[in-house]
N, C-alpha and C. Protein backbone atom coordinates (compact mmCIF):
# COMPACT_ATOMS: atom_id res chain seq x y z
N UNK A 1 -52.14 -17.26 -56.71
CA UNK A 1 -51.44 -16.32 -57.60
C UNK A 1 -50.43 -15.56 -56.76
N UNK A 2 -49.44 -15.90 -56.89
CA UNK A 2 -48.00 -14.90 -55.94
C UNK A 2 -47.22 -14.09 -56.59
N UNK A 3 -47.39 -14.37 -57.79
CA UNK A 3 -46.70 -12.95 -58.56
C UNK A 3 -47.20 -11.70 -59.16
N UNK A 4 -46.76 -10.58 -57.82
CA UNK A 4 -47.41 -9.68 -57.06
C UNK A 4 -47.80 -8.37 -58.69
N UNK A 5 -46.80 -8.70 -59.86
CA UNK A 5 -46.84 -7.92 -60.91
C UNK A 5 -47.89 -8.29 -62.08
N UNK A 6 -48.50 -9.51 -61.79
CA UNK A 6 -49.28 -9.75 -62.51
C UNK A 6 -50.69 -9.55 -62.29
N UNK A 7 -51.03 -8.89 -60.77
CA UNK A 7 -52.04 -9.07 -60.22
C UNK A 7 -52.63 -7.07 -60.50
N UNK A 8 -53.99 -8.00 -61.38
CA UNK A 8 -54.17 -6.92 -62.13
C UNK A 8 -55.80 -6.13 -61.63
N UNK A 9 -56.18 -5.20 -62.24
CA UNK A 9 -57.63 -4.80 -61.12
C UNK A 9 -58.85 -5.95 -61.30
N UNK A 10 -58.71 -6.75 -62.36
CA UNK A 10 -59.83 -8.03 -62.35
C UNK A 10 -59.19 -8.77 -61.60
N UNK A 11 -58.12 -9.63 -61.84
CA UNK A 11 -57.62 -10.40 -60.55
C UNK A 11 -58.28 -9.95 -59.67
N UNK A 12 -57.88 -8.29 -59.03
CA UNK A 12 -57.82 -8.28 -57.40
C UNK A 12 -59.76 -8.10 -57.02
N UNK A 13 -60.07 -7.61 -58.39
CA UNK A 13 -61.88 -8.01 -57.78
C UNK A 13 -62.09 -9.24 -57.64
N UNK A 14 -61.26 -10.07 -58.49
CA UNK A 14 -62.35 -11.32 -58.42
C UNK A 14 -61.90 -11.65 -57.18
N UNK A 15 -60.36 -11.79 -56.48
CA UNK A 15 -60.15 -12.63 -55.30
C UNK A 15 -60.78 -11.99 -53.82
N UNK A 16 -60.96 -10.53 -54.34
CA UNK A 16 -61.89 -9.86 -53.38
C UNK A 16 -63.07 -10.52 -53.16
N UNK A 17 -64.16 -11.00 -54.41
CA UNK A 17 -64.74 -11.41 -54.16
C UNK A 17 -65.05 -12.79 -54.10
N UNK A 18 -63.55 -13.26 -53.98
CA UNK A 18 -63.68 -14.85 -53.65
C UNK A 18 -64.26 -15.88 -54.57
N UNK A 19 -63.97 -15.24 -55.95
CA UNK A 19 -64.47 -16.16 -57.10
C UNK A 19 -63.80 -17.25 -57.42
N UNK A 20 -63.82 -18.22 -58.19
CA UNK A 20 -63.21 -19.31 -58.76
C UNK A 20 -62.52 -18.40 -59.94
N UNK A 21 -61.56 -19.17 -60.55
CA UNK A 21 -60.79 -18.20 -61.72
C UNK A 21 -59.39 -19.24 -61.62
N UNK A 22 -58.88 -18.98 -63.05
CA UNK A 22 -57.66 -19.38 -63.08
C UNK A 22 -57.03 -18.41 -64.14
N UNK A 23 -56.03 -17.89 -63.77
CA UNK A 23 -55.06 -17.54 -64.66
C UNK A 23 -53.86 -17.70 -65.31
N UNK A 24 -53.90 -17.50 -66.89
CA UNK A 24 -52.88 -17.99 -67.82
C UNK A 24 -52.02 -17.48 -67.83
N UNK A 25 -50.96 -17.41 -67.79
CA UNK A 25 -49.79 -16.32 -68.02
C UNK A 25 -49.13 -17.02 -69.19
N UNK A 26 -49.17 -15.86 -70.19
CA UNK A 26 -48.54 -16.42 -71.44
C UNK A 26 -47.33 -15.27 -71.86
N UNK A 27 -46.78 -14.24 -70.62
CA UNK A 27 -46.09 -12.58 -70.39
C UNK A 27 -44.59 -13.24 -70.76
N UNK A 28 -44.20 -14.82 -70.83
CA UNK A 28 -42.88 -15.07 -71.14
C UNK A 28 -42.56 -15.09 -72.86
N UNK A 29 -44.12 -14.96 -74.17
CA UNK A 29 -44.09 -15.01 -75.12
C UNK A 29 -44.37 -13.79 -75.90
N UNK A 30 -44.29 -13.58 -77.20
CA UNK A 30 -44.51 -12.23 -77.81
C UNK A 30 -45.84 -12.29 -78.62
N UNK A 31 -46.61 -13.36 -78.26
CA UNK A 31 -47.98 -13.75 -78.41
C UNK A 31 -48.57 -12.15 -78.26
N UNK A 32 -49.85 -11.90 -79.49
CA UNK A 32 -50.60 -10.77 -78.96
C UNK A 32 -51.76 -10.84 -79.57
N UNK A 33 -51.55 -11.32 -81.11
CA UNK A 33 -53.11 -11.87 -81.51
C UNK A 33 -53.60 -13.12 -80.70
N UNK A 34 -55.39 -13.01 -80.69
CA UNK A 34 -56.18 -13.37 -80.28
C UNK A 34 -56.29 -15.50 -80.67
N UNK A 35 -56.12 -15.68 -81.79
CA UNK A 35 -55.79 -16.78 -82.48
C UNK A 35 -54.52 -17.67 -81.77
N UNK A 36 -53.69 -16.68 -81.71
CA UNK A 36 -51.99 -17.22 -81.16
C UNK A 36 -52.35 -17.18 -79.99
N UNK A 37 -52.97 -16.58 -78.86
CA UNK A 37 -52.79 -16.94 -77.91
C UNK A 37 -53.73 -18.21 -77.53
N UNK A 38 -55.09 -18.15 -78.47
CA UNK A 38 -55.52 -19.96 -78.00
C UNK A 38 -54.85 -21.07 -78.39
N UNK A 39 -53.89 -20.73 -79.53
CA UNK A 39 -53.11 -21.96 -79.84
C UNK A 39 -51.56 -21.49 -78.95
N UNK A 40 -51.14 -21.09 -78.27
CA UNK A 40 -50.23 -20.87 -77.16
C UNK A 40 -50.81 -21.94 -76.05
N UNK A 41 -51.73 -21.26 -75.46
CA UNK A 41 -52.54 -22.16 -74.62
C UNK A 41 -52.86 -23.35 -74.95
N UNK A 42 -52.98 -23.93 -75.63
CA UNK A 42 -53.48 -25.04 -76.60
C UNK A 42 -55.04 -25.13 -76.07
N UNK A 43 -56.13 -23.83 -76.36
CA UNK A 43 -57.57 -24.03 -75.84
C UNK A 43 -57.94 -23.54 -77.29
N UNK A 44 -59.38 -24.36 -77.41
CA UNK A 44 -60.36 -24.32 -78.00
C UNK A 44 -60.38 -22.64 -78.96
N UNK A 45 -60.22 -22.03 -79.67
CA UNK A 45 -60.31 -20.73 -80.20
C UNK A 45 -61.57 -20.13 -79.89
N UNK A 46 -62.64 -21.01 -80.21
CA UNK A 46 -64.13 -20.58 -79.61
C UNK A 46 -64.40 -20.36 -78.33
N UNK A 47 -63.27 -20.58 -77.39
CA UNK A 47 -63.47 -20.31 -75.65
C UNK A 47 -62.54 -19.17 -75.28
N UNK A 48 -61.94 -18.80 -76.25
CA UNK A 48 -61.30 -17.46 -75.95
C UNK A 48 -61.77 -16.05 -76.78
N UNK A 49 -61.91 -15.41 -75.72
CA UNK A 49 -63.09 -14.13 -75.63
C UNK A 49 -62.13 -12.57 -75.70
N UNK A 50 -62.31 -12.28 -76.93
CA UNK A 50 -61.55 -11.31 -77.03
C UNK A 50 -62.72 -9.61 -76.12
N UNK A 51 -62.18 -8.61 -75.65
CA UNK A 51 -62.79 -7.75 -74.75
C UNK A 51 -62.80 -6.40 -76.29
N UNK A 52 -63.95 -6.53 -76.50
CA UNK A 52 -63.97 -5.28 -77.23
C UNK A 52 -64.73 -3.69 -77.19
N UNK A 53 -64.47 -2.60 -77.25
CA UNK A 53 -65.17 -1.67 -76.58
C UNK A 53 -65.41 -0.63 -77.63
N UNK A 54 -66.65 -0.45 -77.48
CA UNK A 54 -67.10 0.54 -78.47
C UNK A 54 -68.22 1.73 -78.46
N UNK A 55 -68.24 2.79 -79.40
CA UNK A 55 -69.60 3.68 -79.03
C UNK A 55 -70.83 3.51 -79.75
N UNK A 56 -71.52 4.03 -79.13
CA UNK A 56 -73.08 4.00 -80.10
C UNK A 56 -72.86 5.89 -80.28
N UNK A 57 -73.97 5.85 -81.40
CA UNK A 57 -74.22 6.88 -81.78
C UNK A 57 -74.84 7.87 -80.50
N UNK A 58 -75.68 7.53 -79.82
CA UNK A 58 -75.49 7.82 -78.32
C UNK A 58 -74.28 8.33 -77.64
N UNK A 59 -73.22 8.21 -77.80
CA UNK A 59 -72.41 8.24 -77.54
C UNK A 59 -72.36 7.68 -76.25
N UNK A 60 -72.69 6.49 -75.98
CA UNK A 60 -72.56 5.63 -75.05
C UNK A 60 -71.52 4.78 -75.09
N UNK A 61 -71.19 4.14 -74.29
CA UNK A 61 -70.07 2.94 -74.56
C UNK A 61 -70.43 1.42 -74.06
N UNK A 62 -70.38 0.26 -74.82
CA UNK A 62 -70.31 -0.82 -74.89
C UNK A 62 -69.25 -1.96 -74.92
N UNK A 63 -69.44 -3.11 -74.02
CA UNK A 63 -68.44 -3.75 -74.16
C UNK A 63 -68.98 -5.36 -74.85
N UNK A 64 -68.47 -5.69 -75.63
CA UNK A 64 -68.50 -6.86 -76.48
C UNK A 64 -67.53 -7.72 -76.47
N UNK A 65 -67.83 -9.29 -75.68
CA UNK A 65 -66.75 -10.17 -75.81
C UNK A 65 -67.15 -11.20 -76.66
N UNK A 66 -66.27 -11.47 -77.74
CA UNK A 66 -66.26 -12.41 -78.84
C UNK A 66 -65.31 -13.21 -78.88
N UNK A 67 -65.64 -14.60 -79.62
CA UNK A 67 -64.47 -15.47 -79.60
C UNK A 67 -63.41 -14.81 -80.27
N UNK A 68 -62.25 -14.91 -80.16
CA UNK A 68 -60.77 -14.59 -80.87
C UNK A 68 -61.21 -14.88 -81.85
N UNK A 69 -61.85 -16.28 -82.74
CA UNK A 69 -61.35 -16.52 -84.15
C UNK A 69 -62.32 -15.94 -84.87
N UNK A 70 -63.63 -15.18 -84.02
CA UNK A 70 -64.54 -14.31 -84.74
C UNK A 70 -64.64 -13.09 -84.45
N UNK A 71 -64.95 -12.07 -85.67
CA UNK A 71 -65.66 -10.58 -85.42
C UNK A 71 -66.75 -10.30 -85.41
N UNK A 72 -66.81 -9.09 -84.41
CA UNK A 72 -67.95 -8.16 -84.24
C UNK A 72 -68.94 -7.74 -84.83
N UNK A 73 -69.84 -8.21 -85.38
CA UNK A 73 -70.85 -7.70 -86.45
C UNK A 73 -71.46 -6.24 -86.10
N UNK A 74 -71.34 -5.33 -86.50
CA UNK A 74 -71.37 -3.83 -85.88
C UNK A 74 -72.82 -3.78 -85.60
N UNK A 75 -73.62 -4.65 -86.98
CA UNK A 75 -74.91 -4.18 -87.08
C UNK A 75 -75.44 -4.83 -85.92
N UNK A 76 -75.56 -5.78 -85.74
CA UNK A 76 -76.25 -7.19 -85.04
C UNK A 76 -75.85 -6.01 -83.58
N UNK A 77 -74.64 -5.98 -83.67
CA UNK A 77 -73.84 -5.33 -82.09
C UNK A 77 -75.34 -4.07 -81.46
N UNK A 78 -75.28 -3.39 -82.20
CA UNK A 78 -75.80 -2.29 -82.61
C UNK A 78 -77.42 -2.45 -82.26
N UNK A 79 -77.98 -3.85 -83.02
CA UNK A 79 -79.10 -3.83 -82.47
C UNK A 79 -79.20 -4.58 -81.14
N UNK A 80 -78.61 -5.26 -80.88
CA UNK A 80 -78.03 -5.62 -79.38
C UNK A 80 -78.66 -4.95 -78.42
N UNK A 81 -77.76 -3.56 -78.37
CA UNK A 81 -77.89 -2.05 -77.30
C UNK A 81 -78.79 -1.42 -78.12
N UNK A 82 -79.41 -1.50 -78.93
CA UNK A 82 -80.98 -0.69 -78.94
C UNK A 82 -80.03 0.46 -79.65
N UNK A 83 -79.17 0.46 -80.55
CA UNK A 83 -78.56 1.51 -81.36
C UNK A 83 -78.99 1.95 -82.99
N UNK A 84 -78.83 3.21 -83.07
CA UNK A 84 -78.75 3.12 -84.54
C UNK A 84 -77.19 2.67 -85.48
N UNK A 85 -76.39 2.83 -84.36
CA UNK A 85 -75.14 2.19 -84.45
C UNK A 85 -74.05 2.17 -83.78
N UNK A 86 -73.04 1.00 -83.97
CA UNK A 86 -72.21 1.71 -82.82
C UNK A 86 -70.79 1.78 -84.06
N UNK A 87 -69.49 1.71 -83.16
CA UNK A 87 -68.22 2.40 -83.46
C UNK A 87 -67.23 1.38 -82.59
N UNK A 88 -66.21 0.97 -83.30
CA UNK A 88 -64.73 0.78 -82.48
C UNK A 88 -64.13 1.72 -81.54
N UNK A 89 -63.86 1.94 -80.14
CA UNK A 89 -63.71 3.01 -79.67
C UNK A 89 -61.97 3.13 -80.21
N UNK A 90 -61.41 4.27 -80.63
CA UNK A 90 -60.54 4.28 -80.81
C UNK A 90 -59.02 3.87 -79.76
N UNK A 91 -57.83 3.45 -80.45
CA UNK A 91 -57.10 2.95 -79.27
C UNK A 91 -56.75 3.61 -78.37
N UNK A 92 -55.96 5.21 -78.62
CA UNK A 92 -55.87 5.99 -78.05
C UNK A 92 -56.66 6.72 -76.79
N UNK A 93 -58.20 6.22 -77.02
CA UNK A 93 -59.04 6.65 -75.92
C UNK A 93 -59.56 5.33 -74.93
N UNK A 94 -58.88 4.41 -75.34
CA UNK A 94 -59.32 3.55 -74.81
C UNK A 94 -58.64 3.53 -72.96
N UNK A 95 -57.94 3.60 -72.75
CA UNK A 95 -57.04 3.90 -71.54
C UNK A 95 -57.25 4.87 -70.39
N UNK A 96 -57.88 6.07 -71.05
CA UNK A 96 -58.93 7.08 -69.90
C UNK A 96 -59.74 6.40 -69.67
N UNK A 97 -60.54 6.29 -71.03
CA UNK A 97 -61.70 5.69 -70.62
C UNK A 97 -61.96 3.90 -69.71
N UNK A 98 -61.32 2.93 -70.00
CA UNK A 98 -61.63 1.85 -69.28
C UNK A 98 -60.02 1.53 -68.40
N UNK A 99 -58.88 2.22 -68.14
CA UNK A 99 -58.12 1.77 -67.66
C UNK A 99 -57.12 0.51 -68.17
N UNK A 100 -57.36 0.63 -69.16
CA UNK A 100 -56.77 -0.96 -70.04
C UNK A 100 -56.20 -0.14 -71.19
N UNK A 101 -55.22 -1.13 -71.69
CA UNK A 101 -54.93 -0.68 -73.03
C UNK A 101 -55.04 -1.81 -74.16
N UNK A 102 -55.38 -1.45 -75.72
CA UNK A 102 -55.76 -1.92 -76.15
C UNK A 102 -54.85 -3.46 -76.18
N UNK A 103 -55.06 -4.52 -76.47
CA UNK A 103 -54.53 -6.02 -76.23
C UNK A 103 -54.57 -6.67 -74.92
N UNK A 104 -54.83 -5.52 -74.03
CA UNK A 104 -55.24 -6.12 -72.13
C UNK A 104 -56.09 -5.74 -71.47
N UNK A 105 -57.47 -5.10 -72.37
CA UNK A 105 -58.81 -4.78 -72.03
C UNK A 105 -59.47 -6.48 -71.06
N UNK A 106 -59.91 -5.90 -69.98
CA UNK A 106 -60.47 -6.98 -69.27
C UNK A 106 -62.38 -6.34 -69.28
N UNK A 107 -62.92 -7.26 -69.46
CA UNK A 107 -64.39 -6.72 -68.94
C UNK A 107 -64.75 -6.46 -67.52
N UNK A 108 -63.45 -7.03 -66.79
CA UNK A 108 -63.91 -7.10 -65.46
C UNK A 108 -62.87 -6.12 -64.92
N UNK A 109 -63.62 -4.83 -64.11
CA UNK A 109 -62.51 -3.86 -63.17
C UNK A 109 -62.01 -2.75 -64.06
N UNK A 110 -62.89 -2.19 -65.25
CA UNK A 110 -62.61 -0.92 -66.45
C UNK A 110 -63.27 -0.05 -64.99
N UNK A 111 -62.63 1.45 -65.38
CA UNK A 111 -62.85 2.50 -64.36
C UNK A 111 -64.28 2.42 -64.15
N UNK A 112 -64.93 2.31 -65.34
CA UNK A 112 -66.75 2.50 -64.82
C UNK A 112 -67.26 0.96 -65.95
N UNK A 113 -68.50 0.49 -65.08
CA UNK A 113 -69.06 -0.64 -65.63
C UNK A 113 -70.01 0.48 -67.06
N UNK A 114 -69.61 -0.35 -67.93
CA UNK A 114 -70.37 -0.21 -69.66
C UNK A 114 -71.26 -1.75 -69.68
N UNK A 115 -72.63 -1.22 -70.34
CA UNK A 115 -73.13 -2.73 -71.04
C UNK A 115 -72.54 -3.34 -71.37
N UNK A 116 -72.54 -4.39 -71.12
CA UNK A 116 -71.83 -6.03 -71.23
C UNK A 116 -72.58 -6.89 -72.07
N UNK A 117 -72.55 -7.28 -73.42
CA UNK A 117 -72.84 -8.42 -74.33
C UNK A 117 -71.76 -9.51 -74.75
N UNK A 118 -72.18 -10.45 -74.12
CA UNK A 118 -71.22 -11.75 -75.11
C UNK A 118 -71.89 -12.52 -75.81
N UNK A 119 -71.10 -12.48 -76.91
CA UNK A 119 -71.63 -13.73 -77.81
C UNK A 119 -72.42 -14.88 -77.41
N UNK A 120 -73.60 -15.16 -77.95
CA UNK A 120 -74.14 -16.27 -77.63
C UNK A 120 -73.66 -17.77 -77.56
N UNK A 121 -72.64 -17.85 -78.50
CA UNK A 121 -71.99 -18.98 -78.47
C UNK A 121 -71.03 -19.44 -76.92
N UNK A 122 -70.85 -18.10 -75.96
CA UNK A 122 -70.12 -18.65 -75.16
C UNK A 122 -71.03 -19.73 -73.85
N UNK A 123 -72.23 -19.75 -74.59
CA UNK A 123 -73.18 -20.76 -73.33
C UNK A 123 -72.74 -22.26 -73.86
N UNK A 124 -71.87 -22.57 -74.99
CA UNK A 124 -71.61 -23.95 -75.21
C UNK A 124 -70.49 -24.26 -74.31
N UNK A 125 -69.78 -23.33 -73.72
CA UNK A 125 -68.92 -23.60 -72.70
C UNK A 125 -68.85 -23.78 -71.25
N UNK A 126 -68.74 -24.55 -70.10
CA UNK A 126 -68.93 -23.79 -69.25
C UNK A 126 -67.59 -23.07 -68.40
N UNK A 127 -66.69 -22.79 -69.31
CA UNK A 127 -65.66 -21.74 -68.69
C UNK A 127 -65.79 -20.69 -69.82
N UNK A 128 -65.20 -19.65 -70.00
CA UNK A 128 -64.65 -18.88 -70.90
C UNK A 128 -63.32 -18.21 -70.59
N UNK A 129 -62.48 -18.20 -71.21
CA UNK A 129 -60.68 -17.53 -71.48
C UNK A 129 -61.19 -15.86 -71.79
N UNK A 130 -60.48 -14.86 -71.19
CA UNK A 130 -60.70 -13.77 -71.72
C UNK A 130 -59.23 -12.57 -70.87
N UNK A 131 -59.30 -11.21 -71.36
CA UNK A 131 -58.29 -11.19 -70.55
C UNK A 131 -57.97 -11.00 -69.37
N UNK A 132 -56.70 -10.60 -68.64
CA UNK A 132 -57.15 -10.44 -67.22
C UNK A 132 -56.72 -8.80 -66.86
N UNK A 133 -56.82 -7.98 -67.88
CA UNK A 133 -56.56 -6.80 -68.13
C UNK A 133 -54.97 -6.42 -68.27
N UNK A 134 -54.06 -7.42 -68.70
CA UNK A 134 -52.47 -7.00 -69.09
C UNK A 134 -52.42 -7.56 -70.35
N UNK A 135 -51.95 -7.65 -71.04
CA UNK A 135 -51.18 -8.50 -72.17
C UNK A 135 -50.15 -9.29 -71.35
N UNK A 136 -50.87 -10.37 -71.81
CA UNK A 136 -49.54 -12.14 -71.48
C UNK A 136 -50.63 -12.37 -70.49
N UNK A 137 -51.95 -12.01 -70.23
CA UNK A 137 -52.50 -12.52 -68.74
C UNK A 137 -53.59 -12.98 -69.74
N UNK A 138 -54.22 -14.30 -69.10
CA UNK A 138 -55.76 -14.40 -69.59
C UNK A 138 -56.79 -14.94 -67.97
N UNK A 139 -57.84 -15.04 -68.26
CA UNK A 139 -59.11 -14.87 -66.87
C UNK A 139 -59.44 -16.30 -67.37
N UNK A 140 -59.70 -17.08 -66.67
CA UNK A 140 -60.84 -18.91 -67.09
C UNK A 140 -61.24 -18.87 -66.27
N UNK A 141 -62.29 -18.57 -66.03
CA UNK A 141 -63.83 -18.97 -65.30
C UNK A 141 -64.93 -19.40 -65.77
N UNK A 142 -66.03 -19.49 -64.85
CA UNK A 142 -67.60 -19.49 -64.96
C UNK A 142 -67.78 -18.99 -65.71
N UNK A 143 -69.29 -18.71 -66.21
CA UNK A 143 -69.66 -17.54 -66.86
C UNK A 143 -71.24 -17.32 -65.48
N UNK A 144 -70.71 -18.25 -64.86
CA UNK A 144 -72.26 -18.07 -63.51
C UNK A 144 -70.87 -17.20 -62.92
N UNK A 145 -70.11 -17.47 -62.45
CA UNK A 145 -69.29 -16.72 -61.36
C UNK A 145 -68.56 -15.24 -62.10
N UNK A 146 -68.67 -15.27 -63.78
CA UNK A 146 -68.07 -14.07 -64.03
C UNK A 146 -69.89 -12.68 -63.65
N UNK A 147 -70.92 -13.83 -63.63
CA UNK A 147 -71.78 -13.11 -63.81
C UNK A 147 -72.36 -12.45 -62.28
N UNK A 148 -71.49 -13.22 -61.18
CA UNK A 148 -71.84 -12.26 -59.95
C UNK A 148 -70.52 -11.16 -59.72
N UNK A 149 -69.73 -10.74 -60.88
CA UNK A 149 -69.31 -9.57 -60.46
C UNK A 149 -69.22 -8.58 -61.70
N UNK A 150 -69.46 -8.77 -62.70
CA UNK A 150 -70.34 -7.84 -64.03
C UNK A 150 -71.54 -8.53 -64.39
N UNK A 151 -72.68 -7.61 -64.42
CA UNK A 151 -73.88 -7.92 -65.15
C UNK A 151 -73.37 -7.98 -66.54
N UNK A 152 -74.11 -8.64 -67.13
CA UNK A 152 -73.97 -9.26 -68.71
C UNK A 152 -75.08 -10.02 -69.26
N UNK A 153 -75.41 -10.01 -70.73
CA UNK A 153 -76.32 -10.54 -71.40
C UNK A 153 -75.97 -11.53 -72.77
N UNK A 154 -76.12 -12.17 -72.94
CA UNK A 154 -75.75 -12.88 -74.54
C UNK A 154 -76.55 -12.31 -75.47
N UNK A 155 -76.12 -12.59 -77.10
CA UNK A 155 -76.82 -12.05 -77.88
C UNK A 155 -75.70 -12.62 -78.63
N UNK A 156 -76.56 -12.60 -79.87
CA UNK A 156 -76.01 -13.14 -81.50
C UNK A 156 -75.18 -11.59 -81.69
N UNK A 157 -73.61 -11.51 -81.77
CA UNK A 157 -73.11 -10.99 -82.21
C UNK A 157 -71.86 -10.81 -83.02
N UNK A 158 -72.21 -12.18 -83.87
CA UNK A 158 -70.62 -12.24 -84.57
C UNK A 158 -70.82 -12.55 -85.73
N UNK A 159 -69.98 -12.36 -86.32
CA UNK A 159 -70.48 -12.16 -88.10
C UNK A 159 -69.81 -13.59 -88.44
């Protein structure tokens, strides 16, 4: 990766930690939904992992990666993290809080690690697409190698 503007705080963990990874750059198109960018890429819609972040009534925060062509089931989410419920974190707060803004949320390298759930469906893969914390960037890796630098769990969470 040599282009020094694309290199984002997941990039620079993962090459810190010497992971496998490839990154998409799709920053020459006006691509921004989740759908358009697996058919940009021409990948699978079910292997691209949209980064979603949200609260529990706890007022805790959670991160949920789902395929692009599916949503978040709040409830399922909810019983996931042991909630009575959770919440969309709003966009506006999203940026203090994880360093990303909404469309270039990465799970990997937000200011502080939040519970991590992905969809169960992403074990039919063995890469997953997700972002690499910019808009126009996406992450393809492991999900063994995304899992030695965020802890994470699967769970049925998509409606």
């Amino acid at each position: 990766m040599k282009n020094k503007e694309a290199k984002t705080n997941a990039i620079r963990l993962l090459e810190q930690k010497k992971l496998n990874f490839k990154v998409h750059d799709y920053s020459q198109s006006d691509i921004i939904s989740g759908p358009d960018v697996a058919a940009y890429l021409n990948e699978n819609p079910d292997r691209v992992f949209k980064t979603l972040v949200t609260v529990g009534k706890s007022n805790d925060h959670y991160v949920f990666l789902v395929p692009v062509n599916r949503e978040l089931d709040l409830k399922k989410a909810a019983q996931a993290v042991d909630e009575k419920n959770i919440s969309m974190v709003k966009s506006k707060e999203l940026l203090p809080l994880t360093g990303y803004i909404h469309g270039g949320c990465s799970p990997i390298g937000m200011k502080k690690f939040f519970t991590t759930i992905i969809d169960a469906s992403a074990k039919d893969f063995d890469e997953i697409i997700f972002s690499a914390g910019k808009i126009g960037f996406q992450i393809e890796m492991s999900l063994e190698d995304l899992k030695k630098i965020i802890p994470f769990r699967f769970d049925e969470i998509t409606i």
